[in-house]
Every structure is written in structure tokens, then in C-alpha cells.
Protein backbone atom coordinates (compact mmCIF):
# COMPACT_ATOMS: atom_id res chain seq x y z
CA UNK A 1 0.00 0.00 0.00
CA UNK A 2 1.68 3.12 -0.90
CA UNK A 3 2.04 6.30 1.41
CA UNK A 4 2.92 8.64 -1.31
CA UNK A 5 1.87 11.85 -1.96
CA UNK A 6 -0.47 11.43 -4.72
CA UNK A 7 -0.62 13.14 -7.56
CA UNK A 8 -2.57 16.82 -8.23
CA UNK A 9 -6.62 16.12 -8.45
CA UNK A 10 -7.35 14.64 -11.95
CA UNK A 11 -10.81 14.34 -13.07
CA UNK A 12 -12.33 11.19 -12.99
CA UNK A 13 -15.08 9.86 -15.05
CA UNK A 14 -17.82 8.68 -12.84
CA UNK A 15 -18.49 5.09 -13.80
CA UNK A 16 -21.97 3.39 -14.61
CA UNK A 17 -22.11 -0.16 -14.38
CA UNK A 18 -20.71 -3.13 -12.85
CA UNK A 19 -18.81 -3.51 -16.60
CA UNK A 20 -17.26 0.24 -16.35
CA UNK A 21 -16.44 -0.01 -12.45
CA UNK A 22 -14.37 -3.17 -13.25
CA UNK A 23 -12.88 -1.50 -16.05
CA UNK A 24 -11.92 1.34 -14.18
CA UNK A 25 -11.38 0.18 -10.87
CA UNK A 26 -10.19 -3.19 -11.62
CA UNK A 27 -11.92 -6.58 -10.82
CA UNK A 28 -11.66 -7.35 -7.10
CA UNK A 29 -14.21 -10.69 -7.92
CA UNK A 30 -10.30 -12.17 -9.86
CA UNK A 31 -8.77 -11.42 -6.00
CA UNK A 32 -11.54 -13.72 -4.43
CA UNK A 33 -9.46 -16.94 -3.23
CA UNK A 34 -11.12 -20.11 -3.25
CA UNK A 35 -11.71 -20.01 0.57
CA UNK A 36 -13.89 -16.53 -0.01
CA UNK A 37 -11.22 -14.31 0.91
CA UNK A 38 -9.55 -11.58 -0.42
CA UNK A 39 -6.02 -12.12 -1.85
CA UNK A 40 -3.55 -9.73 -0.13
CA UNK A 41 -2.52 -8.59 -3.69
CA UNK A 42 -5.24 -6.63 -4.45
CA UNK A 43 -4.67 -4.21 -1.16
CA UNK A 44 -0.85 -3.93 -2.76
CA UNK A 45 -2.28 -3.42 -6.39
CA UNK A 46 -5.07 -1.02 -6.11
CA UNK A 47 -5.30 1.10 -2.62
CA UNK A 48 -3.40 3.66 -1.26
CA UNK A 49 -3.33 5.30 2.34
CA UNK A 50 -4.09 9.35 2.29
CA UNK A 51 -2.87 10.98 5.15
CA UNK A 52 -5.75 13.62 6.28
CA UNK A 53 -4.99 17.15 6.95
CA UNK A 54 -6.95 17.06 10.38
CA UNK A 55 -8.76 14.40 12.30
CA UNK A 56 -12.05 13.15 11.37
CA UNK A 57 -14.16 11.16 13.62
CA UNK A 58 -15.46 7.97 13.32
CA UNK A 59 -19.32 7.73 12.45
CA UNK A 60 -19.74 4.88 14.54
CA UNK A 61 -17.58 5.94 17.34
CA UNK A 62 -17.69 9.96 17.36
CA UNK A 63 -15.16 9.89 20.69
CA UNK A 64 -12.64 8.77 18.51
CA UNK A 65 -10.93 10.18 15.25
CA UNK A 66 -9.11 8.78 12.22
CA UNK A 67 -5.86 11.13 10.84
CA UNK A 68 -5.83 8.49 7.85
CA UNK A 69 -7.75 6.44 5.52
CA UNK A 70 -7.59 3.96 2.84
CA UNK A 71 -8.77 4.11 -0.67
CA UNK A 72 -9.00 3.63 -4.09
CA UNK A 73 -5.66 4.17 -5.32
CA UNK A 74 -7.35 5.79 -8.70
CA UNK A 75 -9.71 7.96 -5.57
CA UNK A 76 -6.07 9.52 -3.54
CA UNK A 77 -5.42 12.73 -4.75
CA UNK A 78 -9.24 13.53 -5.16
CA UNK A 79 -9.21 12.57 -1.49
CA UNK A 80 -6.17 14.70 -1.28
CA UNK A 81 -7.72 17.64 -2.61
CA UNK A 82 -11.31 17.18 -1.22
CA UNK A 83 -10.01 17.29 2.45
CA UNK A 84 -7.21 19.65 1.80
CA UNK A 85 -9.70 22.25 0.04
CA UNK A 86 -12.21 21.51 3.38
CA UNK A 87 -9.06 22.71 5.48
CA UNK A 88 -7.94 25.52 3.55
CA UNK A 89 -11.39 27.10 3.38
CA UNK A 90 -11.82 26.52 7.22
CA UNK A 91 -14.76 24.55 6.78
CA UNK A 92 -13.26 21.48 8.82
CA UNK A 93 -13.06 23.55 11.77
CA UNK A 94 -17.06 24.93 11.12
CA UNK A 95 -18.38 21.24 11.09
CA UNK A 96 -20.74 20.01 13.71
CA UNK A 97 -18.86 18.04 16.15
CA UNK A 98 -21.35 15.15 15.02
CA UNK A 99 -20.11 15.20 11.40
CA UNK A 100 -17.96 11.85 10.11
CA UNK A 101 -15.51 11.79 6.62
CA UNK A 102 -18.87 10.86 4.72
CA UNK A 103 -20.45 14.38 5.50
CA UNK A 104 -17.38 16.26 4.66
CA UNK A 105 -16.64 14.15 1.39
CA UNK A 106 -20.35 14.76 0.06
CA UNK A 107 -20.38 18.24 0.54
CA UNK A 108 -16.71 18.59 -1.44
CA UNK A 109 -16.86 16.70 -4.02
CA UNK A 110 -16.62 17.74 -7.21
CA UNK A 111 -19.95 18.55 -9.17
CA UNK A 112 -19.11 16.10 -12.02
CA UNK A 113 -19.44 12.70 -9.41
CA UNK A 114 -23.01 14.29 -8.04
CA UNK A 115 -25.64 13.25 -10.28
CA UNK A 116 -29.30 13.05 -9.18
CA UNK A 117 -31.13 9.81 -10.21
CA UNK A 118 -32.19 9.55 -13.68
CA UNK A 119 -29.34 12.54 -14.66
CA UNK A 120 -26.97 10.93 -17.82
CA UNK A 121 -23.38 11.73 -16.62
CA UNK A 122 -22.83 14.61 -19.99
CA UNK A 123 -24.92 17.09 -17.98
């Protein structure tokens, strides 16, 4: 798993589909071992760890906060730049104290991935 600095924020086109998510993402079902787990190459091969630029509390545990997180290799430096835009426009210190990372992350991200149902992805 890599610990790099990822690269600047690149637009990503928003999938649709199991077929274009596998395409894009890769296809974690060819990492399923024949005892139902999850081969250890596919953490190496496809995620990253982003360090956060402040500490975000867990949804399930609010007394406790995470200061990194795992993803989507492909997803790191949209991470990056999601939570480092939240911090430089101060609105990680104007959350509710009962926000978690899925709050901040909806309310940053990038028009282009936030579709309403029924909207085609060219709008």
C-alpha cells in the first residue's frame, strides 16, 4: 500500500455499471481466493493510504478520530484535494462536532461525481 503523496486532483469519469467499475477500478471478484477471501494482492495493487490534513471522527464511534484512511488508489489525490480544500477554506473547523468523513466528502466533491437519479453523466 503506498504512502505517497499522490498526484494533483485529476478528473475522474464517474463510472456506470458493474462492466465500467471493473474497467476502471479493476476486478476485485479475480482477487476472491477459493476459501472466499480476499487475496492480499489486491490491497498492494489497487489502494493507497491518504494521510488527512486534520482528524475526522469515526461515524460509529464519534469519541474517537481517524488522521488516515484507505482508498481507491485511482480515488487519492481527489481525497487529497477534497479534504485539503475543506481545510484551507476553514470549513473542517465549522463542522458540527457530530459530522464523520462521509459528510465532509459529500459536501466537497466535485460537481461532475453528483448526479441526481435519472441525470446521464454529460450534464
Amino acid at each position: 500500500m503506498s504512502t505517497n503523496s499522490p498526484a494533483p486532483t485529476v478528473l475522474l469519469a464517474c463510472p456506470e455499471g458493474l462492466d465500467q467499475i471493473r474497467a476502471t477500478f479493476g476486478d476485485i471478484f479475480k482477487y476472491v481466493l477459493p476459501d472466499h477471501t480476499l487475496d492480499p494482492r489486491w490491497q498492494a495493487d489497487f489502494l493507497a493510504l491518504v494521510a488527512l490534513p486534520f482528524p475526522l471522527p469515526l461515524s460509529w464511534d464519534k469519541s474517537r478520530t481517524v488522521t488516515e484512511m484507505t482508498c481507491h488508489k485511482l480515488m487519492a489525490s481527489i481525497f487529497t484535494g477534497v479534504f485539503g480544500r475543506l481545510q484551507s477554506t476553514g470549513c473542517s473547523k465549522r463542522s458540527p462536532a457530530s459530522a464523520d468523513a462521509s459528510h465532509f466528502v459529500r459536501s466537497a466533491l466535485a460537481p461532475s461525481c453528483r448526479r441526481t437519479p435519472g441525470e446521464s453523466q454529460s450534464t
